[in-house]
Protein backbone atom coordinates (compact mmCIF):
# COMPACT_ATOMS: atom_id res chain seq x y z
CA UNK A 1 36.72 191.84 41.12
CA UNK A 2 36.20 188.42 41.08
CA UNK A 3 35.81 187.83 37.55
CA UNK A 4 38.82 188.60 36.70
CA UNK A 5 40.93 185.72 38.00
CA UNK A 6 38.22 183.20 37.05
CA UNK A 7 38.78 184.28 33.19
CA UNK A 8 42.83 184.85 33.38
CA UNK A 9 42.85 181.10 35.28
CA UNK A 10 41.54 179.67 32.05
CA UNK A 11 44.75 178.68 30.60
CA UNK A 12 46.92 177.00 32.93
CA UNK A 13 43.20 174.87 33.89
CA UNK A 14 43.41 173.48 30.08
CA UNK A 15 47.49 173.12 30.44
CA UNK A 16 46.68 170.84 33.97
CA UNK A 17 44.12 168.90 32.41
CA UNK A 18 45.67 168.07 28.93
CA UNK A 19 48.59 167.04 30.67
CA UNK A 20 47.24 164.70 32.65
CA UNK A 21 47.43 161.01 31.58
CA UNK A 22 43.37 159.89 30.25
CA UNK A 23 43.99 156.15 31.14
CA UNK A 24 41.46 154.66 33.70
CA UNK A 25 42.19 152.73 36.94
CA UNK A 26 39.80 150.63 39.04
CA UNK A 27 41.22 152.52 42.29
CA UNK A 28 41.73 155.74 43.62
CA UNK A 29 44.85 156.50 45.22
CA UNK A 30 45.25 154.00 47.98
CA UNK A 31 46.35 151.04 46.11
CA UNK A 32 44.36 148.63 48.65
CA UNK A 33 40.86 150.33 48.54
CA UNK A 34 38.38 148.79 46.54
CA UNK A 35 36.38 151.48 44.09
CA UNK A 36 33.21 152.50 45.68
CA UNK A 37 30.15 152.57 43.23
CA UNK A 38 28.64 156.10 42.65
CA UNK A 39 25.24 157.42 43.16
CA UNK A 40 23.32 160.01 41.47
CA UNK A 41 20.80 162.87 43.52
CA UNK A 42 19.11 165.31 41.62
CA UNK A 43 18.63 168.37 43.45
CA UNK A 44 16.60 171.89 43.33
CA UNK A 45 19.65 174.77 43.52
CA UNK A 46 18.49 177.54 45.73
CA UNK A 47 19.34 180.00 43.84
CA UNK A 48 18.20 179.48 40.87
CA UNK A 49 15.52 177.17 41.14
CA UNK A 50 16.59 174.47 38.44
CA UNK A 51 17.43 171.02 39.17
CA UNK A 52 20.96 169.72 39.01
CA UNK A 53 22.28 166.36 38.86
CA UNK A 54 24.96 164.97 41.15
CA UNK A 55 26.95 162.17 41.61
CA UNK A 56 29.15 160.96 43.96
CA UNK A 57 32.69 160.53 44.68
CA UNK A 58 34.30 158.73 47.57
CA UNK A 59 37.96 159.37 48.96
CA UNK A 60 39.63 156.98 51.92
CA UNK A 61 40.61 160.13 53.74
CA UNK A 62 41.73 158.42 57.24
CA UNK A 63 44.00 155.21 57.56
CA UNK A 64 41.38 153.50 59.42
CA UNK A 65 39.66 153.34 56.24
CA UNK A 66 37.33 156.51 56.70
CA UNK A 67 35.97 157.90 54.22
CA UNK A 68 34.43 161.15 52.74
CA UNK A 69 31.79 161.25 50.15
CA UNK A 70 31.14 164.47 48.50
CA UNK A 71 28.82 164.96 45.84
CA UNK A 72 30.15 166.83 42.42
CA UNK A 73 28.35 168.61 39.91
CA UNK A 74 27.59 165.49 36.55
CA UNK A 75 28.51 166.75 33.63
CA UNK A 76 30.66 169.77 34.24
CA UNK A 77 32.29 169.79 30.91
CA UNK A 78 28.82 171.76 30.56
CA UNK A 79 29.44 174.12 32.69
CA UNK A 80 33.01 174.67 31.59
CA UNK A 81 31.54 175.68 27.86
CA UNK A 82 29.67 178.18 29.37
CA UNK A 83 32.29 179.38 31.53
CA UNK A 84 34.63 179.40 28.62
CA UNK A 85 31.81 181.71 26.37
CA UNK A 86 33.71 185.01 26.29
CA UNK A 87 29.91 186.35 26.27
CA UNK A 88 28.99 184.90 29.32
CA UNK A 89 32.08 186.60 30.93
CA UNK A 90 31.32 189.77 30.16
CA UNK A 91 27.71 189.42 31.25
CA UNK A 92 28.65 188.11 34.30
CA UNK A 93 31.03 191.47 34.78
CA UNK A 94 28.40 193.73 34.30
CA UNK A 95 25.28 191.83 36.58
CA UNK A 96 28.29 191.79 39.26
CA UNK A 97 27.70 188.06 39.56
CA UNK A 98 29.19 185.53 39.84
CA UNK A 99 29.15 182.70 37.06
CA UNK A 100 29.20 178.47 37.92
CA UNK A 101 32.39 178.04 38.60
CA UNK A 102 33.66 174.31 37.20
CA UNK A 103 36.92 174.49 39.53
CA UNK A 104 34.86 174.10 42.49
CA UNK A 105 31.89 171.64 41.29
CA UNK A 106 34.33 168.74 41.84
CA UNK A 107 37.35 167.65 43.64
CA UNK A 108 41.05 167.99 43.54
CA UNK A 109 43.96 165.98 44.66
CA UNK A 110 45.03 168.96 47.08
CA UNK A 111 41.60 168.68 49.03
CA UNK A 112 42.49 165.17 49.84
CA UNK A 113 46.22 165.60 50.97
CA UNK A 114 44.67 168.07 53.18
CA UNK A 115 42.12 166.10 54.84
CA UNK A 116 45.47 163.38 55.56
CA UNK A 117 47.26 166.11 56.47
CA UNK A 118 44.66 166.96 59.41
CA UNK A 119 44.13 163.68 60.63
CA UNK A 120 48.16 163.60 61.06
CA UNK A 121 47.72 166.33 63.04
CA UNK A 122 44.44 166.49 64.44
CA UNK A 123 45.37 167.42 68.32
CA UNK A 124 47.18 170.21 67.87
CA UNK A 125 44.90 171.60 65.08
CA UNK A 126 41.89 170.79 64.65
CA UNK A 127 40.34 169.56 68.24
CA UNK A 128 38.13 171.80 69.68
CA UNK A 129 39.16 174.86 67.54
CA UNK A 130 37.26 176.49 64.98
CA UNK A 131 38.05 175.96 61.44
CA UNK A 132 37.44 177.83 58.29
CA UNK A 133 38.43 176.63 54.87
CA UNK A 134 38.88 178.98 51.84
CA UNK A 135 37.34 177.49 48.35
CA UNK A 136 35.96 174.50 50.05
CA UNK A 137 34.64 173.55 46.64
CA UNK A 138 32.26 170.01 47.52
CA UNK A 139 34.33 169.97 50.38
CA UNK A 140 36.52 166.81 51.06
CA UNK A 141 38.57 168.60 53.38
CA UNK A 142 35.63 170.28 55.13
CA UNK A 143 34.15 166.91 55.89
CA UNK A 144 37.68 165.55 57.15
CA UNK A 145 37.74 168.14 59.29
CA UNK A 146 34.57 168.50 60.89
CA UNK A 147 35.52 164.11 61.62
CA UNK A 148 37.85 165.17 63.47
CA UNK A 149 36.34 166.73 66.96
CA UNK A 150 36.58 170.72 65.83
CA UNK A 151 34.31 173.59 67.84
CA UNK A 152 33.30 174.30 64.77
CA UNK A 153 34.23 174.33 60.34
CA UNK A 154 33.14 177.30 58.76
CA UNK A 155 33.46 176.06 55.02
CA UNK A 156 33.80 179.65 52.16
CA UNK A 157 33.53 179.35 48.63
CA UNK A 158 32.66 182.53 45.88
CA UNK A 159 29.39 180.82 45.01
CA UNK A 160 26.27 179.99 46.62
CA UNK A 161 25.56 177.29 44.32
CA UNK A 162 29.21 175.05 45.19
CA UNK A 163 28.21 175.57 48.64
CA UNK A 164 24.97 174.00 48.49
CA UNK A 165 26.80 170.74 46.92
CA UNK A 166 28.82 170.79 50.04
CA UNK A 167 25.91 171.35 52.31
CA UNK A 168 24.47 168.03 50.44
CA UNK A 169 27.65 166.22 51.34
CA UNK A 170 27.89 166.62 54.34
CA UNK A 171 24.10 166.51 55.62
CA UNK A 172 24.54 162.81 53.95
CA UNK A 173 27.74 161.76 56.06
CA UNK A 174 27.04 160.33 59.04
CA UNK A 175 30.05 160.73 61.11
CA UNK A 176 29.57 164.86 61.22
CA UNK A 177 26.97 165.71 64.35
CA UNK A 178 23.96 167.15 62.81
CA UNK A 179 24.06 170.01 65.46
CA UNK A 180 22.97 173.48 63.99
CA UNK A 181 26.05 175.28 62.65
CA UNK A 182 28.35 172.84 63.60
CA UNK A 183 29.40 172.76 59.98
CA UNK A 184 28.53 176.72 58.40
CA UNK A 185 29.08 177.74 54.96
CA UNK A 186 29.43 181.15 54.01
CA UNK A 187 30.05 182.88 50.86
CA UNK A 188 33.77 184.81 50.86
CA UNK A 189 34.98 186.80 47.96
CA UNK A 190 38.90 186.29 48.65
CA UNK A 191 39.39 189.65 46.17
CA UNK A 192 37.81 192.01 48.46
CA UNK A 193 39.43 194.07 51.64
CA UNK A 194 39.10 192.94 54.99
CA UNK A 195 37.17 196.04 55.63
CA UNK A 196 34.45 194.86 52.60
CA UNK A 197 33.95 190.68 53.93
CA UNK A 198 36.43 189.64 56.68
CA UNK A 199 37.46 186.34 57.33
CA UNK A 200 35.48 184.53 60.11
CA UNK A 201 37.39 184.43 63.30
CA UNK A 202 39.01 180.72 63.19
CA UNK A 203 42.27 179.20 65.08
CA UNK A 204 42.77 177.52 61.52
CA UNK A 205 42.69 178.03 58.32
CA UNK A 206 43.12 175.51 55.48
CA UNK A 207 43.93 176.48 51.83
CA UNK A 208 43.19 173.43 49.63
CA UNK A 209 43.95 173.68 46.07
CA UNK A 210 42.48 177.34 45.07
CA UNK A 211 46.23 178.84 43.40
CA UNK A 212 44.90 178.37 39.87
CA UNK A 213 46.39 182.07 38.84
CA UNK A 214 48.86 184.65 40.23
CA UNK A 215 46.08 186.89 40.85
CA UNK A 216 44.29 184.89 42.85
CA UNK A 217 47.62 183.79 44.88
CA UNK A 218 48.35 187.11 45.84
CA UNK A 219 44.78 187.08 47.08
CA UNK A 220 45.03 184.22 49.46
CA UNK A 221 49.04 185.61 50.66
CA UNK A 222 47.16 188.71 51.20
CA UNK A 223 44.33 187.22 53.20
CA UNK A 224 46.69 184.71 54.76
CA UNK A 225 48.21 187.85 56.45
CA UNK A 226 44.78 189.16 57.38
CA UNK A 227 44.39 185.53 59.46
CA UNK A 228 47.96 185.49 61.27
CA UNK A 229 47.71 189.64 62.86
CA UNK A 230 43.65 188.50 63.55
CA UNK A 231 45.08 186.10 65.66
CA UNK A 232 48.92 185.06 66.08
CA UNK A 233 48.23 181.94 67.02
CA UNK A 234 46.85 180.92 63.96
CA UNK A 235 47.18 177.50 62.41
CA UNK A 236 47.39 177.49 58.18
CA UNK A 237 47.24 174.64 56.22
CA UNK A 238 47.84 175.03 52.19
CA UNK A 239 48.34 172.32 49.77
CA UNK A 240 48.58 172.59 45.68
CA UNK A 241 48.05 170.24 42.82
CA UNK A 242 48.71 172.48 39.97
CA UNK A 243 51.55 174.56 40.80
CA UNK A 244 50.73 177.36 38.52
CA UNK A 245 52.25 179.90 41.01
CA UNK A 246 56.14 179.17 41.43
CA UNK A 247 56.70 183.01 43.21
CA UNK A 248 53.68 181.93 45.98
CA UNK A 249 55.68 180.98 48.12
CA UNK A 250 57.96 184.09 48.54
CA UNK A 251 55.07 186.55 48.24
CA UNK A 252 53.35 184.28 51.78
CA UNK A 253 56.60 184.76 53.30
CA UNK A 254 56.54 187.98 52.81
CA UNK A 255 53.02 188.74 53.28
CA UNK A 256 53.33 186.89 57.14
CA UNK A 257 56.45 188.97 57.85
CA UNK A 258 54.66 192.18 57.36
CA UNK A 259 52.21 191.18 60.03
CA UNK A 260 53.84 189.08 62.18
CA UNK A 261 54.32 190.00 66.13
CA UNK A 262 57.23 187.03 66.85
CA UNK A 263 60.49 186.95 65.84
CA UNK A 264 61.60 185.16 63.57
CA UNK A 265 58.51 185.54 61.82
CA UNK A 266 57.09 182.47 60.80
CA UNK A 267 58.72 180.70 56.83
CA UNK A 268 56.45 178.70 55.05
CA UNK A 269 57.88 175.80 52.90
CA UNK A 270 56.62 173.39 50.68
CA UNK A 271 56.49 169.50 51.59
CA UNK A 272 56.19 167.75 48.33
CA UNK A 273 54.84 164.36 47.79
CA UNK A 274 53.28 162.18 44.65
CA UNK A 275 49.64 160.62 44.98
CA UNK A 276 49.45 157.50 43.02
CA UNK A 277 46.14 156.83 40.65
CA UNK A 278 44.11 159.49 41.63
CA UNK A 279 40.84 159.74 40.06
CA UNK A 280 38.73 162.89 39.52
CA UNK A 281 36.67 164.56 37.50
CA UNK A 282 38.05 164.54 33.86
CA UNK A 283 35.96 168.59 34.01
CA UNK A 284 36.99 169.46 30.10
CA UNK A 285 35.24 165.68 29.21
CA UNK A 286 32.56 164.18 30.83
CA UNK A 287 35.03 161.03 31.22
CA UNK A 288 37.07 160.73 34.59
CA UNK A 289 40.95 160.67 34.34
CA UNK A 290 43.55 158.83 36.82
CA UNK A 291 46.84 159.93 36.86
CA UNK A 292 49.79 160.30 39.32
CA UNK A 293 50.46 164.45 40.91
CA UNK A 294 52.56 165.50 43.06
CA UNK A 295 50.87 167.92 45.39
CA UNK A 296 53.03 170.73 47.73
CA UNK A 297 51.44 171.07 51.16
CA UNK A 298 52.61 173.66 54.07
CA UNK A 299 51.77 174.75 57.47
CA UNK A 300 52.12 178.10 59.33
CA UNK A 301 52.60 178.10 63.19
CA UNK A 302 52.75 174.17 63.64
């Protein structure tokens, strides 16, 4: 089932991309932060075997200057190509497995709004509760979170292989406790029933850039419902970069009321703010790209 948003998502990922200014900046973001030099690790992917090359990325995620280093996949205009070969699609259809997916071998602006986002509200969400995040990708916002003094961050993605990248980053940052399972990833097709793969019992749930196509929004609405009647009290964050998806907001809405045990049921709405010189992964070129976005972010039952 799967497949078929990461083909039909092809086209508005070019539109985001081509749109976005190519011009280089010494600084991501923060305009005070001084650029921190990356590193390269080669690793040996679990599931395949191979060796992979990665290189890091470093975001000031709190204001006291913490930061979160993941570690993104070098070279993903690669693994675009192939995810681009109309070939590869189909063989991936018919093995029932899933290909590399380039969306979540590097980060987004959205994953880094949302780790700000939780240290502004840290006590009421994120202490001592459990936390699972949906397309944690390398996993920014997984790191900020686990920071941040949670029972425990359950971190889902489609592939095993985007996973393991987050696994690396976070094994390498030194302000997560190195208990067992403290930090648990865990792979989550969003596409498939509650009754197929549920969603791990959590008292929040954060959404960080993964609307690249209606059909994949009305997957996360749907499953957004599945969180708030698993548990009312539910905490959902949700923030988006590319704003492919204007109706997503009505079709949550909806989705909660049809659930919901309170009345008024709860009404998401966007916050909208710009992030200035952000620099990411370029993806289509092997070149980064810094550029200004403006990024919607909401929360459910906060």
């Amino acid at each position: 089932a799967s497949a078929f948003w990461w083909t039909n998502s092809l086209s508005s990922f070019d539109n985001f991309h081509h749109g976005a200014p190519t011009r280089r900046f010494a600084k991501v973001d923060d305009g005070d932060q001084q650029p921190v030099k990356r590193k390269e690790a080669t690793i040996r992917l679990a599931e395949s075997g191979k060796e992979a090359t990665l290189v890091s990325r470093t975001f000031p995620v709190f204001p006291d200057g913490t930061s979160a280093t993941v570690w993104e996949w070098k070279n993903s205009a690669k693994v675009v190509n192939a995810y681009w070969d109309a070939q590869g699609q189909v063989m991936a259809m018919v093995n029932q497995k899933p290909m590399l997916d380039p969306f979540g071998l590097v980060s987004w602006p959205g994953s880094v709004l949302a780790a700000r986002e939780l240290y502004q509200n840290a006590e009421e969400a994120v202490v001592n509760q459990t936390v699972v995040v949906f397309g944690a990708g390398v996993g920014v916002e997984t790191q900020a979170a686990a920071m941040l003094g949670p029972k425990q961050v359950i971190a889902t993605d489609i592939h095993p292989t985007t996973l393991q990248l987050l696994e690396y980053g976070v094994a390498h940052n030194d302000r997560i406790p190195s208990t067992k399972n403290f930090v648990k990833t865990h792979v989550l097709d969003l596409f498939l029933t509650k009754n197929e793969q549920p969603i791990p019992p959590c008292d929040l749930l954060v959404v960080a850039d993964v609307l690249y196509s209606e059909q994949l929004a009305s997957q996360v609405c749907r499953r957004c419902a599945e969180a708030l009647e698993a548990n009312p009290n539910i905490k959902i964050l949700i923030t988006d970069s590319q704003r492919f998806v204007p109706t997503f907001i009505d079709e949550l809405n909806e989705g909660l009321a049809s659930v919901s045990v309170t009345t008024p049921s709860p009404v998401a709405r966007w916050k909208l703010e710009t992030m200035k010189n952000f620099e990411g992964s370029g993806v289509i070129i092997d070149e980064d790209q810094t550029y200004d976005v403006k990024v919607q972010s909401l929360w459910i039952g906060l």
